[in-house]
Protein backbone atom coordinates (compact mmCIF):
# COMPACT_ATOMS: atom_id res chain seq x y z
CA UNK A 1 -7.74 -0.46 -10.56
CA UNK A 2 -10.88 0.78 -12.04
CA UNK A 3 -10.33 3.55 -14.41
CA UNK A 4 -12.36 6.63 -16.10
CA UNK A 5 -11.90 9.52 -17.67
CA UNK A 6 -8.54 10.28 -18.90
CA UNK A 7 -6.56 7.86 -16.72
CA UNK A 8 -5.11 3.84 -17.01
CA UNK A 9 -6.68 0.88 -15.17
CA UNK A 10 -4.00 -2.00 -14.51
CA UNK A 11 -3.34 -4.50 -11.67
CA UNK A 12 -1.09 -2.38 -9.79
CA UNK A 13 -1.06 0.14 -7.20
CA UNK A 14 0.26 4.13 -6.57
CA UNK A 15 -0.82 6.76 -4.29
CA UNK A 16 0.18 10.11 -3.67
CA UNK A 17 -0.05 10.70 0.31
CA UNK A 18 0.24 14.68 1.27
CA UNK A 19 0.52 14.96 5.40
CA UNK A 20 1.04 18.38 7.12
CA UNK A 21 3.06 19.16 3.86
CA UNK A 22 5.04 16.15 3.96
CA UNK A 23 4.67 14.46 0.27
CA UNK A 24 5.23 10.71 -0.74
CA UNK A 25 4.95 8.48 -3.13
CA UNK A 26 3.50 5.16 -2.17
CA UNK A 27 3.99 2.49 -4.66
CA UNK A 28 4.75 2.91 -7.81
CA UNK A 29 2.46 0.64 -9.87
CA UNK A 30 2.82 -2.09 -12.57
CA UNK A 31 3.86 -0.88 -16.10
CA UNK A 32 6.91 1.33 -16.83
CA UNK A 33 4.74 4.69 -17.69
CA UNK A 34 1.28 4.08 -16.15
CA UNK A 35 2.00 6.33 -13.16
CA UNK A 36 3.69 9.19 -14.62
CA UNK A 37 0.55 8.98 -17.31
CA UNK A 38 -1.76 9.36 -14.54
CA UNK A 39 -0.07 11.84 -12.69
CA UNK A 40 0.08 13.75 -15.68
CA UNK A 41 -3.69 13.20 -16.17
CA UNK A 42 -4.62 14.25 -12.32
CA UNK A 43 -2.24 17.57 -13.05
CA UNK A 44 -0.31 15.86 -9.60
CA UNK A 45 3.03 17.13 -9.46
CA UNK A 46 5.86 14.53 -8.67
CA UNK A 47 8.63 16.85 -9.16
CA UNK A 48 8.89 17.90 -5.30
CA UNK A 49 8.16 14.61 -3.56
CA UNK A 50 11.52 13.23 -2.16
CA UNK A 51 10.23 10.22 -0.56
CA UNK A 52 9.14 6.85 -2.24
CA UNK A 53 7.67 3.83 -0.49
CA UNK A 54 7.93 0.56 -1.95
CA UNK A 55 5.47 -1.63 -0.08
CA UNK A 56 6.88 -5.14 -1.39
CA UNK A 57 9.25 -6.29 -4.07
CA UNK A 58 6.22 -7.57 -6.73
CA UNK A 59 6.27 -5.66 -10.13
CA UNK A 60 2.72 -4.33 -9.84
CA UNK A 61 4.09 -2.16 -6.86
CA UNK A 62 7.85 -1.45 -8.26
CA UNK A 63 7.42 -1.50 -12.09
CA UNK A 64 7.46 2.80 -12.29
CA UNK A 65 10.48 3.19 -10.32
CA UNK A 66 12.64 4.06 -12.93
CA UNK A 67 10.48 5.56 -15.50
CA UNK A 68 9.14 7.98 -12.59
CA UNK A 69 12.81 8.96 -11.05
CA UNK A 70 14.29 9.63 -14.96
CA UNK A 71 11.26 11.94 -15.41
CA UNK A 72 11.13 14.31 -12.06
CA UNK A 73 14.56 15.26 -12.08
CA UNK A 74 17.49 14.71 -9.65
CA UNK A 75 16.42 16.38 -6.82
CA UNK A 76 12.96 13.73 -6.39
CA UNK A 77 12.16 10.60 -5.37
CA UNK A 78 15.69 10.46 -4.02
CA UNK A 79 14.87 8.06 -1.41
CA UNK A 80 13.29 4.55 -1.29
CA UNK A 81 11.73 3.08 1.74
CA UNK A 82 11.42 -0.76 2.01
CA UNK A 83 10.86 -3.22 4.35
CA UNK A 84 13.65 -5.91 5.52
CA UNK A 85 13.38 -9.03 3.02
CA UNK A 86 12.72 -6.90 -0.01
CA UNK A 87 16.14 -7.98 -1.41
CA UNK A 88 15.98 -11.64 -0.40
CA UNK A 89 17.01 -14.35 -3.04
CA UNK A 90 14.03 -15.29 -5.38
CA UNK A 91 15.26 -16.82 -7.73
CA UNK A 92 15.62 -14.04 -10.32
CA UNK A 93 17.35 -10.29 -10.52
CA UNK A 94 14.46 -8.26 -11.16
CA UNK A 95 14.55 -6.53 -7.45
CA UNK A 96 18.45 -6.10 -7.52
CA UNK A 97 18.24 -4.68 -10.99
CA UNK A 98 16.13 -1.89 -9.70
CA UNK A 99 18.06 -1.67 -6.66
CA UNK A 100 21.09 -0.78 -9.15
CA UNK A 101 20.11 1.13 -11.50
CA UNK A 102 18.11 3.25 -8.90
CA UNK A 103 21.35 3.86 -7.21
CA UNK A 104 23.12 4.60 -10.23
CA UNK A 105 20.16 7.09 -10.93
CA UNK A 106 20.94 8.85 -7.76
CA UNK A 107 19.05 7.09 -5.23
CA UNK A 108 19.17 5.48 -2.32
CA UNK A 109 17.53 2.44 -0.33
CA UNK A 110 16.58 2.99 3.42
CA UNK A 111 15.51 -0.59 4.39
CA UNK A 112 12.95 -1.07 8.03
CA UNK A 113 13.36 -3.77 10.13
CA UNK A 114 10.88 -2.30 12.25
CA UNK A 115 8.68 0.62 12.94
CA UNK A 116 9.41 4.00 12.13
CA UNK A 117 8.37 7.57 12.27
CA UNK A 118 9.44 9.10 8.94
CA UNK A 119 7.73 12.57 10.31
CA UNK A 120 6.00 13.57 13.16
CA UNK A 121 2.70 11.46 13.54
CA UNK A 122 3.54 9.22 9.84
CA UNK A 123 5.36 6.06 10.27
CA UNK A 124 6.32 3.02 8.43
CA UNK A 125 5.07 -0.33 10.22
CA UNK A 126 7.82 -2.31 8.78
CA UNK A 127 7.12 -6.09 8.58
CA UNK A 128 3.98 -7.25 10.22
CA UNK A 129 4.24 -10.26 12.83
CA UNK A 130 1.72 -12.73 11.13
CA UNK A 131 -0.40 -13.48 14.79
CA UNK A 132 -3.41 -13.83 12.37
CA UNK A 133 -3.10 -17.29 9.46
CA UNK A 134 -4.66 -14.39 6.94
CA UNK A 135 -2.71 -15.82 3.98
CA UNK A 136 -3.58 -12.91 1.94
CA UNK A 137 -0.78 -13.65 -0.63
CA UNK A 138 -0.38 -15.73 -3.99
CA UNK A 139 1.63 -17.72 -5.35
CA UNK A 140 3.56 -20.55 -5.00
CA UNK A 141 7.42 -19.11 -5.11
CA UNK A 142 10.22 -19.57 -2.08
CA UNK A 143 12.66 -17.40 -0.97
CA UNK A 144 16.11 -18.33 -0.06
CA UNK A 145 17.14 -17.16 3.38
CA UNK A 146 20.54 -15.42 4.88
CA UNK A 147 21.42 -18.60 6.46
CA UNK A 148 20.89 -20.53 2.83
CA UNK A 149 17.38 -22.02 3.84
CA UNK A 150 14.94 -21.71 1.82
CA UNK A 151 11.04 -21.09 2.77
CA UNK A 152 7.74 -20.30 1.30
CA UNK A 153 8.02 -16.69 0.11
CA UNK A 154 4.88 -15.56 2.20
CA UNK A 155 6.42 -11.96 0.93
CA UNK A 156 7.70 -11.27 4.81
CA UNK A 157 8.94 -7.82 3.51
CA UNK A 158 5.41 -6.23 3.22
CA UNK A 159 4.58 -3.57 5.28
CA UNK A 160 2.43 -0.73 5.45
CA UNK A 161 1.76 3.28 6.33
CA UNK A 162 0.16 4.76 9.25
CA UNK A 163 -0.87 8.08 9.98
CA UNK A 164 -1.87 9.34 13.56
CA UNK A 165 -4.35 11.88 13.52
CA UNK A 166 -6.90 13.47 16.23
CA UNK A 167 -9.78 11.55 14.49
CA UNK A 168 -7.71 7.98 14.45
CA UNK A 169 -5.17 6.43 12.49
CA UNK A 170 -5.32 6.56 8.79
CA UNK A 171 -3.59 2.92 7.29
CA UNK A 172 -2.55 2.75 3.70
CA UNK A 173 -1.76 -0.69 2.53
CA UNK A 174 -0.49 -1.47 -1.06
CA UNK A 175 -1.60 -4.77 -1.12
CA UNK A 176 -1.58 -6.22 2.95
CA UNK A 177 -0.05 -9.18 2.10
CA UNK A 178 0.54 -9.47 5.76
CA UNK A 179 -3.08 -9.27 6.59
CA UNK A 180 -5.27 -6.28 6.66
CA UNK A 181 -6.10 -7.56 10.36
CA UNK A 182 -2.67 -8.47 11.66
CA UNK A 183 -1.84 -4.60 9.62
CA UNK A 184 -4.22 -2.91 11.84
CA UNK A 185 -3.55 -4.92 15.02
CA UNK A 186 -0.13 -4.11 14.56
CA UNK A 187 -0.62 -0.40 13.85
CA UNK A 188 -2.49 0.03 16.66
CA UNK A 189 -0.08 -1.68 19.18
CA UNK A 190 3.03 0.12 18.08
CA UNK A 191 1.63 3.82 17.09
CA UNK A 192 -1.42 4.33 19.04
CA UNK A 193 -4.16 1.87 20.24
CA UNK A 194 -7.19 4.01 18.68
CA UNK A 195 -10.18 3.52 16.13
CA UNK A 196 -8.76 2.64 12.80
CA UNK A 197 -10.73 6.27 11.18
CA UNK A 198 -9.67 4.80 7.36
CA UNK A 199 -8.32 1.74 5.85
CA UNK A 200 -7.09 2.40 2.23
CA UNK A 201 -5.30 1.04 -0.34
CA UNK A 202 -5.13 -2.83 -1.58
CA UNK A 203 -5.67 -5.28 1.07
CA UNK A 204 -5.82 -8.69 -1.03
CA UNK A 205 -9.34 -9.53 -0.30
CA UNK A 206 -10.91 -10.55 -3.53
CA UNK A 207 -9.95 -14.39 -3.44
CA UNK A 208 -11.25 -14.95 0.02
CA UNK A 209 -14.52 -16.84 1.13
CA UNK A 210 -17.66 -15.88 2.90
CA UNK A 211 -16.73 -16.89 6.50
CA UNK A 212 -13.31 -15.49 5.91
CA UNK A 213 -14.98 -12.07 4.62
CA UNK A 214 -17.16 -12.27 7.87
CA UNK A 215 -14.22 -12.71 10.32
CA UNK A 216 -12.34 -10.06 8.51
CA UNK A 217 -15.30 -7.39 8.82
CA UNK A 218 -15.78 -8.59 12.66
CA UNK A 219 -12.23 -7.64 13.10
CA UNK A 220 -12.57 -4.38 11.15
CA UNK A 221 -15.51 -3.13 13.82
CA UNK A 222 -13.42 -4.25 16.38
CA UNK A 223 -10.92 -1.70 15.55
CA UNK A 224 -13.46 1.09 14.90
CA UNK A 225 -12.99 1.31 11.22
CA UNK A 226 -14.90 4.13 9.64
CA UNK A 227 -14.04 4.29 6.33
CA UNK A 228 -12.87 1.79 4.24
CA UNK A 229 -11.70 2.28 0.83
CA UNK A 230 -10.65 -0.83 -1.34
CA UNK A 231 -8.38 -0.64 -4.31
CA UNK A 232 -6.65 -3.04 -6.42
CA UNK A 233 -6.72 -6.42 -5.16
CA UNK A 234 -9.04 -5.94 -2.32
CA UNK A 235 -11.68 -6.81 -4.62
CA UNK A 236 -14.97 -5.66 -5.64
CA UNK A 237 -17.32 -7.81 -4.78
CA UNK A 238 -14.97 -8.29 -1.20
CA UNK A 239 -15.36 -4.30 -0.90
CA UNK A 240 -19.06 -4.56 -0.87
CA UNK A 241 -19.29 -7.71 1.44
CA UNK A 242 -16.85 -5.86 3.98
CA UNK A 243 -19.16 -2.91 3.54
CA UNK A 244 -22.13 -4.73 4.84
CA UNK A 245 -20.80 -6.72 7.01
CA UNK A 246 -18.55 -3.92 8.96
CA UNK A 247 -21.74 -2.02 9.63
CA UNK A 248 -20.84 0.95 6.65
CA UNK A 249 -22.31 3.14 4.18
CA UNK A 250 -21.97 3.75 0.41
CA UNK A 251 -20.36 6.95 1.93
CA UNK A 252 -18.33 5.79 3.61
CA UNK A 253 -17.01 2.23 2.07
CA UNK A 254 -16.42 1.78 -2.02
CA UNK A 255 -13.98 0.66 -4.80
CA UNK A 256 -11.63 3.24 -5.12
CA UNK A 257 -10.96 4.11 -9.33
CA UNK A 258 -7.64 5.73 -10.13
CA UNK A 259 -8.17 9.27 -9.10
CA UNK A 260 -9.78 8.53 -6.17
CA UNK A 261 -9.13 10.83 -3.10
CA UNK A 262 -9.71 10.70 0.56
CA UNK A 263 -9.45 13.67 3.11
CA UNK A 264 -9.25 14.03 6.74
CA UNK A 265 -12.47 15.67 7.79
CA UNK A 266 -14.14 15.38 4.56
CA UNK A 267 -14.05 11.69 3.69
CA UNK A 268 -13.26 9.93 -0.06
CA UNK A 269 -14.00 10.50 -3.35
CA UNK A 270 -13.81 7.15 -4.70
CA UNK A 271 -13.98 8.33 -8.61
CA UNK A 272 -17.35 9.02 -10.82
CA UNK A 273 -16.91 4.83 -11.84
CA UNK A 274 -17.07 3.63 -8.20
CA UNK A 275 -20.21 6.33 -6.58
């Protein structure tokens, strides 16, 4: 992510999502310490947020795990959402390694299968049905399955947040490796089929063509979407192509640097970098 002032740019992800006083941590970015840097930086407290969500098992997402529960103390970041697959075979122990010593740390795992409301009006899509042939993944890697088959590791795991509120719902992704369009097609058919008011987070854009750009911003007006706020693998040059071509507004559609903050009622503040 784009970076300025006092704070780290790195190809990961980590957002700290506040809901009628409901806090969680969503992601937790790439390198051990970038996270609890930034935090530190922002003055954002991590100390009372009990709930962690760990969008997919790729190190840009899970690398702070530890480094953030050893510094806020036994009584946060005590539990870890993820979806089903997280923990499939990939060839290597890096996932089950943090699944361990998280554990041993005091945590635990609650793994999704499917949809859930953490709180009142929040929920967890779980893994996305992939209707849409998005492909918004990389890679090359397989996965080896509970029945010993193995497959190509289209990372089936991902999954994303969704917050109902009187203006729409609110979608954070981490990085939609499921599709930003099957995402929001899903979101609306299992929380509430209304306008999609913000789409935030990483949404794997920034490798796609121009006719796959255009379908993806017919899709977004489709759904409503009135704000759209792309950070780290969305893209730049994809955040300003879905900006014009979804019909928004420098106000309302930008690169979000770390820092960046968006607000029902008032909108985003994508960072001084990214205005």
């Amino acid at each position: 992510m784009l970076a300025d002032d006092d704070s780290i740019g790195e190809w990961g992800f980590s957002a700290l999502v506040v809901v009628d006083g409901h806090r969680i941590l969503f992601d937790t970015g790439a390198r051990p310490d970038t996270v609890l840097i930034n935090a530190r930086a922002l003055k954002v407290d991590l100390s009372n947020v009990p709930d962690v969500i760990l969008t997919h098992n790729h190190a840009d997402h899970t690398g702070g795990l530890m480094t953030l529960k050893r510094s806020v103390g036994a009584n946060a970041l005590t539990t870890a959402h993820a979806g089903q697959g997280i923990f499939l075979n990939r060839g290597n122990d890096r996932i089950e390694k943090l699944r361990s010593d998280f554990q041993a740390a005091g945590g635990k795992f609650v793994i999704h299968d499917a949809p859930a409301e953490l709180f009142p009006g929040v929920w967890l899509t779980g893994p996305v049905p992939r209707k849409y042939p998005e492909r918004n993944w990389s890679g090359t890697g397989t996965i080896q399955m509970p029945d010993g088959s193995k497959q190509e590791d289209n990372i089936p795991e991902d999954m994303s947040l969704v917050i109902d509120t009187d203006r729409g719902l609110v979608v954070i992704s981490g990085c939609g490796h499921a599709g930003v369009i099957n995402t929001l097609e899903y979101a609306r058919a299992k929380v509430r089929t209304a306008p999609v008011h913000a789409a935030i987070g990483g949404f794997h854009l920034f490798a796609l063509d121009d006719e796959k750009l255009q379908w993806t911003a017919g899709r977004l007006r489709e759904f409503g979407v009135q704000n759209f706020l792309g950070a780290h693998c969305t893209g730049i040059e994809a955040t300003y192509r879905i900006r014009e071509l979804a019909g928004l507004t420098r106000k309302t559609a930008a690169v979000a640097a770390v820092g960046a903050e968006f607000k029902l009622g008032e909108g985003f503040k994508p960072g001084n970098i990214s205005r």
